[in-house]
Protein backbone atom coordinates (compact mmCIF):
# COMPACT_ATOMS: atom_id res chain seq x y z
CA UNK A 1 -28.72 -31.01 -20.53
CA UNK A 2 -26.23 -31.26 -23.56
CA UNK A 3 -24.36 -27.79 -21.88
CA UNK A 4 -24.24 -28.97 -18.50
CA UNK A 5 -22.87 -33.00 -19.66
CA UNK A 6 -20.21 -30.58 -21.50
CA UNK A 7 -19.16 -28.62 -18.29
CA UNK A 8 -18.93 -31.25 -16.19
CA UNK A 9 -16.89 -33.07 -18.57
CA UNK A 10 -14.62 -29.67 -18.76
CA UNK A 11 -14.72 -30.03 -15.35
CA UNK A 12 -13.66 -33.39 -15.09
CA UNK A 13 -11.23 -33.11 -17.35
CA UNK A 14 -9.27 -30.25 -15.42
CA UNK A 15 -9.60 -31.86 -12.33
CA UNK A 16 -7.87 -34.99 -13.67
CA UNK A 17 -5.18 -32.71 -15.13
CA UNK A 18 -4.64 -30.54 -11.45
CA UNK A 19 -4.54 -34.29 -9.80
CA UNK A 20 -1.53 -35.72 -12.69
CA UNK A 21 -0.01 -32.72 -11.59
CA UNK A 22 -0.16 -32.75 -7.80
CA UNK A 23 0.83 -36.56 -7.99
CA UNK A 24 3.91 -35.50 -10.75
CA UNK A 25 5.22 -32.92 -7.97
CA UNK A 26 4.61 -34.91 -5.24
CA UNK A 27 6.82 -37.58 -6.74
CA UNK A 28 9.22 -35.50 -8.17
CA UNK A 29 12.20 -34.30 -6.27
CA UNK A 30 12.57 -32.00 -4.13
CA UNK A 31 13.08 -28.87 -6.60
CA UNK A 32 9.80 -29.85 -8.48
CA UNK A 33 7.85 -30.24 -5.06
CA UNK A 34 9.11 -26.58 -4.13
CA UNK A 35 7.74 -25.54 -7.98
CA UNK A 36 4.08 -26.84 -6.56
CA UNK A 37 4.14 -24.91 -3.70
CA UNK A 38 5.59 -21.58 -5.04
CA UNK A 39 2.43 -21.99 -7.56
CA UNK A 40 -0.45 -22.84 -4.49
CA UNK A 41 1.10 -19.65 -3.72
CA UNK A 42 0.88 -17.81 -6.34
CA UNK A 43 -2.67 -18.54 -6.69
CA UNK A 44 -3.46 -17.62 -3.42
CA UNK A 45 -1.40 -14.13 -3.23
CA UNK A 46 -3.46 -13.17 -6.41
CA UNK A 47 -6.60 -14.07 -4.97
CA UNK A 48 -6.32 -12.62 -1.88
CA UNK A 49 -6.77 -8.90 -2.77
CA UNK A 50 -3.61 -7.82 -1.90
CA UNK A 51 -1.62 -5.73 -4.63
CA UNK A 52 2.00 -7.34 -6.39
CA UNK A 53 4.87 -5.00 -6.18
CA UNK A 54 2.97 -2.98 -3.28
CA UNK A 55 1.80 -4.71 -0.73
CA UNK A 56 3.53 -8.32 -1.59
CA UNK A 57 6.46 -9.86 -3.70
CA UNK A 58 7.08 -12.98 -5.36
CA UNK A 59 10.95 -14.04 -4.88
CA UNK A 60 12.50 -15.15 -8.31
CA UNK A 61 13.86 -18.20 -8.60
CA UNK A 62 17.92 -18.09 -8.87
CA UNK A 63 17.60 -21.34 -11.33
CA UNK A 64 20.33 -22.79 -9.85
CA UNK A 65 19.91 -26.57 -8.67
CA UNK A 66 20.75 -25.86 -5.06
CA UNK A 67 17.58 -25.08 -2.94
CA UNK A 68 16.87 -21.35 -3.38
CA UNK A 69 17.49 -19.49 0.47
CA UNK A 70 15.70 -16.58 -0.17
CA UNK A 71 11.68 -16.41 0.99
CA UNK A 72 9.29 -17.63 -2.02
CA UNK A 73 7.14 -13.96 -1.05
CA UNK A 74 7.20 -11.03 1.25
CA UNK A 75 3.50 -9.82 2.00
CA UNK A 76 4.61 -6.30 3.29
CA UNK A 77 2.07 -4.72 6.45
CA UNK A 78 1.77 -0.87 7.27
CA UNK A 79 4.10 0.26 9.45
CA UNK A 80 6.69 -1.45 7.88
CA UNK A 81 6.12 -4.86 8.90
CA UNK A 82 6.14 -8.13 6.99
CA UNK A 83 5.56 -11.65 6.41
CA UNK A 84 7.97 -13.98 5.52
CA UNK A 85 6.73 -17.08 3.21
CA UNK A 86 8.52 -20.25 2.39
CA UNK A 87 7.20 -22.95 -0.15
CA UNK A 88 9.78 -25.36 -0.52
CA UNK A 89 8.95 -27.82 2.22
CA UNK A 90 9.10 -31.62 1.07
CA UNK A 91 6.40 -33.73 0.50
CA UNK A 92 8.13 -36.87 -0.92
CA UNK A 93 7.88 -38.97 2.13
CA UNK A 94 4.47 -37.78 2.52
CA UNK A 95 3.87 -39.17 -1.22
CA UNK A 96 5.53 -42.72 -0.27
CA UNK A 97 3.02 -42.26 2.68
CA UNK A 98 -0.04 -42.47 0.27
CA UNK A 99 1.39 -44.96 -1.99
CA UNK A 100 2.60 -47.52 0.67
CA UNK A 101 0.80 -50.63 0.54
CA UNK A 102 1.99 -52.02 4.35
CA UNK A 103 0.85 -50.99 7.35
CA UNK A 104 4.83 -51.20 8.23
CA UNK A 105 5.48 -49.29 4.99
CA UNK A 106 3.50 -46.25 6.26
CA UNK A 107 4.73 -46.06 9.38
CA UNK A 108 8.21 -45.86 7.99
CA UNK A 109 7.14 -42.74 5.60
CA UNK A 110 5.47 -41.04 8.18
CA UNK A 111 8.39 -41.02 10.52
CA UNK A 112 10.19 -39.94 6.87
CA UNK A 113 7.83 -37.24 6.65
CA UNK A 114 7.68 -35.93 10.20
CA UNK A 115 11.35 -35.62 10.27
CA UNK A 116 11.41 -34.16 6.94
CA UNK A 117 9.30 -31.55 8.25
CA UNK A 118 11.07 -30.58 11.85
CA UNK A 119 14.50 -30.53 9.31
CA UNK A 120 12.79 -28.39 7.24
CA UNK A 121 11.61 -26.13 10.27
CA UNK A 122 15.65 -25.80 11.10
CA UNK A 123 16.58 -24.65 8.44
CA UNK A 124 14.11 -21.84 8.01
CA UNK A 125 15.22 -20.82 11.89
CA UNK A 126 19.07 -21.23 10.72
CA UNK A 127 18.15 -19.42 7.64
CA UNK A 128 16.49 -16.33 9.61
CA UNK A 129 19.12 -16.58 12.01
CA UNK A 130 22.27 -16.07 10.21
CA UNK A 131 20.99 -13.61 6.96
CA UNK A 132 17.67 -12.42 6.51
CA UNK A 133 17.60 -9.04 4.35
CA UNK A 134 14.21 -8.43 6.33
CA UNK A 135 15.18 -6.28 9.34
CA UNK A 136 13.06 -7.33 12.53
CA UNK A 137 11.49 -9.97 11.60
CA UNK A 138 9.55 -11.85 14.16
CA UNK A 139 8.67 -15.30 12.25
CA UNK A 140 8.91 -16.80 8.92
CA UNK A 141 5.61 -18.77 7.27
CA UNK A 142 6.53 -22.31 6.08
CA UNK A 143 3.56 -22.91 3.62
CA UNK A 144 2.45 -26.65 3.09
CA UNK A 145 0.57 -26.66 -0.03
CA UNK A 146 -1.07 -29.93 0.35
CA UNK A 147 -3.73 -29.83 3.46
CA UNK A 148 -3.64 -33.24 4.51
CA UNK A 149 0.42 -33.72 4.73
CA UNK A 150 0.16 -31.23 7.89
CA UNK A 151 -2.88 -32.84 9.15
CA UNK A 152 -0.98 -36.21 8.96
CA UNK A 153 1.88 -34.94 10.50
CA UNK A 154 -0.58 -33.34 13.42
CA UNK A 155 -2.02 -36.81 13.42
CA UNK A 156 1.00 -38.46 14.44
CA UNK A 157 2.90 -35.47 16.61
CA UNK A 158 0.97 -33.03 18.12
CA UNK A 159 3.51 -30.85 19.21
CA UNK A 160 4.97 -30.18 15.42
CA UNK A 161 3.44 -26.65 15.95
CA UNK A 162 5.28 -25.97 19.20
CA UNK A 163 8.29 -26.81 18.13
CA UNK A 164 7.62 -24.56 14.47
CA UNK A 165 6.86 -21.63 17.17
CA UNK A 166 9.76 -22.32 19.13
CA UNK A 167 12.15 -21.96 15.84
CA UNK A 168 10.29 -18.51 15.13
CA UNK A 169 8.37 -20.39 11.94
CA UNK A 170 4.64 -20.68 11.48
CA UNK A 171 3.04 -23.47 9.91
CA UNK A 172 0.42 -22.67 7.00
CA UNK A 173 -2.07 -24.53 4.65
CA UNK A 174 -3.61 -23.07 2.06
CA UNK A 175 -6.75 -22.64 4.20
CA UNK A 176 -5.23 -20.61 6.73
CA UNK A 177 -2.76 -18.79 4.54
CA UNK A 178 -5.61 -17.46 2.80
CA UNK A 179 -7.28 -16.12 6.08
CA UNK A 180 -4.04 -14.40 7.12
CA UNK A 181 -3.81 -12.97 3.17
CA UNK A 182 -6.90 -11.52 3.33
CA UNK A 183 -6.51 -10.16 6.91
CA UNK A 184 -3.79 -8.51 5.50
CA UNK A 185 -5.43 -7.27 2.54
CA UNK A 186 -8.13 -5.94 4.87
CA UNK A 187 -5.47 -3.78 7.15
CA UNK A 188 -3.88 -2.35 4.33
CA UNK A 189 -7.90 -0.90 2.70
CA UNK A 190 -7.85 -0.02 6.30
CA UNK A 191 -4.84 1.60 6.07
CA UNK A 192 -5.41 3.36 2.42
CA UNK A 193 -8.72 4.76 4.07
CA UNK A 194 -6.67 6.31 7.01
CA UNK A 195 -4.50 7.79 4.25
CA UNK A 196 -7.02 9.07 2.53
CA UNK A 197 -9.16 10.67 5.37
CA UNK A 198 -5.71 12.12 6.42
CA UNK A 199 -5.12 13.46 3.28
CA UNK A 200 -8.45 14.99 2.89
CA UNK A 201 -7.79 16.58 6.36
CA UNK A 202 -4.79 18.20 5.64
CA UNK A 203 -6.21 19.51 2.15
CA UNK A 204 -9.07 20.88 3.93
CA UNK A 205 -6.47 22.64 6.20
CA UNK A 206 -4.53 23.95 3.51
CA UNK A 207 -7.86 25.53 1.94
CA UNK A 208 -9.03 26.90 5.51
CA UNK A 209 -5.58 28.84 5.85
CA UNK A 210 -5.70 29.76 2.63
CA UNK A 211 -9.55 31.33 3.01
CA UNK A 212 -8.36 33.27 6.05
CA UNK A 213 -5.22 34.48 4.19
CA UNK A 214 -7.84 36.23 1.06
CA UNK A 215 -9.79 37.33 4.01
CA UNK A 216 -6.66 39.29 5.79
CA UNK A 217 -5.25 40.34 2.41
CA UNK A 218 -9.02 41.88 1.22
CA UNK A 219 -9.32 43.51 5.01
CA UNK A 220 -5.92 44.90 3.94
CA UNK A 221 -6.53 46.00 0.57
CA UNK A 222 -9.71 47.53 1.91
CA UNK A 223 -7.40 49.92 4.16
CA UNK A 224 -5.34 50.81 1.49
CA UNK A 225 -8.02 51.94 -0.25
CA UNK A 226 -9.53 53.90 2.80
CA UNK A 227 -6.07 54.90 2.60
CA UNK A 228 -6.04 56.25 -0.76
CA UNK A 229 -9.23 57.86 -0.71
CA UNK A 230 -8.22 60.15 2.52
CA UNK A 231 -5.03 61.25 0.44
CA UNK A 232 -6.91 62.25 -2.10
CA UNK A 233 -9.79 64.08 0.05
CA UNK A 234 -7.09 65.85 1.45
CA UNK A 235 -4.96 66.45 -1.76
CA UNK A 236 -7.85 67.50 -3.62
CA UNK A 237 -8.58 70.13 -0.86
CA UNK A 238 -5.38 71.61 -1.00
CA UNK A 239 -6.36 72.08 -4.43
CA UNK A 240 -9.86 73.29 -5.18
CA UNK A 241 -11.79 72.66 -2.29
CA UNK A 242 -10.08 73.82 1.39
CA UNK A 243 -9.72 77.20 2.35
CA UNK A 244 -6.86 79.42 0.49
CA UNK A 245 -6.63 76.28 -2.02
CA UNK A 246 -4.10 76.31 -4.90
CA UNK A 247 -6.95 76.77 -7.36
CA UNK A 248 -8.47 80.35 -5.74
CA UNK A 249 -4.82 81.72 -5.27
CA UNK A 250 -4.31 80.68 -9.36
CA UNK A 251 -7.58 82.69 -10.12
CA UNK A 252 -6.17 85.32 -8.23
CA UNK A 253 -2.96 85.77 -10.08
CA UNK A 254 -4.38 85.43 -13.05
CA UNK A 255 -6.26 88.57 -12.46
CA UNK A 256 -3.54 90.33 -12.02
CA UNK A 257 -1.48 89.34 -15.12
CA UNK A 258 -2.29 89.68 -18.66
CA UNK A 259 -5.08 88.21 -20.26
CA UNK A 260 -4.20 84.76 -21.51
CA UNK A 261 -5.53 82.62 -24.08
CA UNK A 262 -6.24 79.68 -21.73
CA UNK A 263 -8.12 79.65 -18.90
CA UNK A 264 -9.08 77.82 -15.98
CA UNK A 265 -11.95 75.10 -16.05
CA UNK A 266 -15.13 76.53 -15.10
CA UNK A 267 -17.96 74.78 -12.84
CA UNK A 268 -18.93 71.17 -13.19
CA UNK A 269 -14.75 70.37 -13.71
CA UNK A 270 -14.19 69.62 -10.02
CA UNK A 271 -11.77 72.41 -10.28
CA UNK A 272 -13.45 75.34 -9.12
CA UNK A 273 -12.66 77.44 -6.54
CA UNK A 274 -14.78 77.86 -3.83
């Protein structure tokens, strides 16, 4: 019981911290908002089982004050697709939103924040429009960290999501980021499979053409053997064996000259006349 008050505590504890946090970037300005969504990001890109450097990228930060026009991450598909992801929308007015104590009060942050979110929209179309580095790109992701600030917005104007699709951008929350992530991450083992049966295939290829080349070059070196063994049939009956051979017609001279000291191999020598 002891353990478990201590975990929860732990527990508590961090989830007090994460909140002072969220509630810090949601006040701060716009730079520092940005900061909280490139690090929901984060989070999810390394939880989603795809690979950094391979099959995504996290964008570094320039550092500069100016907001940074370059996408926060790249998830990158097969067939050289990819997918475009921008954290930096504002959440300020959506902040004020929470905080307001007037029904008035809210109304005037939610207009705030549904504006602040069409404005952000443009400028991820003008963005894509005049210089993206990305050749055909189809759409860029605008990622809302926080699920509720799109759910408001919804709330309020329906139609947010039409006009995001007319302006090439797609709206994301973490929830549905992660189900595209992980769609993604299940194309690409998809993918590496296909790879590797295709490179099994073309090794087993190799290894077939290979088999039939030993089996052409043994038929072959079987002839030349064949070969070799009827040149020296015939050879060796020019010499010992055939009819007038080179051996009987040595045998015969050499009983016609003087007796020498060496003499021609007997039987058993492979020599011998016949």
């Amino acid at each position: 019981m002891t353990e478990q008050i201590r975990q929860l505590t732990n527990t508590s504890e961090r989830i007090t911290a994460e909140t002072s946090s969220l509630a810090r970037a949601l006040r701060g300005e716009a730079q520092g908002q940005g900061a909280w969504g490139e690090m929901i990001l984060t989070l999810l890109l390394e939880r989603s089982g795809l690979r950094e450097g391979e099959e995504y990228v996290i964008e570094a930060d320039d550092g500069g004050g100016a907001r940074n026009p370059h996408p926060d991450a790249v998830v990158n598909l097969p067939g050289g697709q990819h997918i475009v992801i921008d954290a930096k929308v504002p959440l300020g007015a959506f902040e004020a939103y929470l905080g307001a104590e007037t029904e008035d009060e809210r109304a005037a942050q939610l207009s705030r924040h549904l504006v602040s979110l069409r404005s952000h929209i443009r400028a991820l179309n003008a963005e894509e429009q005049r210089s993206n580095p990305i050749e055909k790109l189809d759409y860029v992701v605008m990622f809302v960290p926080v699920e509720g600030a799109l759910a408001l917005a919804l709330q309020r104007d329906a139609s947010i999501t039409g006009y995001a699709a007319e302006k090439h951008v797609a709206i994301a929350t973490p929830t549905t980021l992660m189900m595209a992530l992980r769609t993604a991450a299940n194309v690409w083992q998809v993918e590496r499979r296909n790879r590797n049966a295709e490179a099994i295939a073309e090794r087993v290829g190799r290894i077939y053409d290979k088999f039939v080349e030993f089996l052409e070059e043994m038929d072959d070196v079987g002839r030349r053997l064949e070969q070799a063994r009827t040149s020296y049939d015939r050879a060796r009956d020019k010499l010992s064996t055939g009819k007038s051979n080179l051996v009987r017609q040595v045998k015969r001279l050499g009983k016609l000259a003087p007796e020498r000291p060496k003499r021609l191999p007997g039987d058993g020598t492979g020599l011998t006349a016949e």
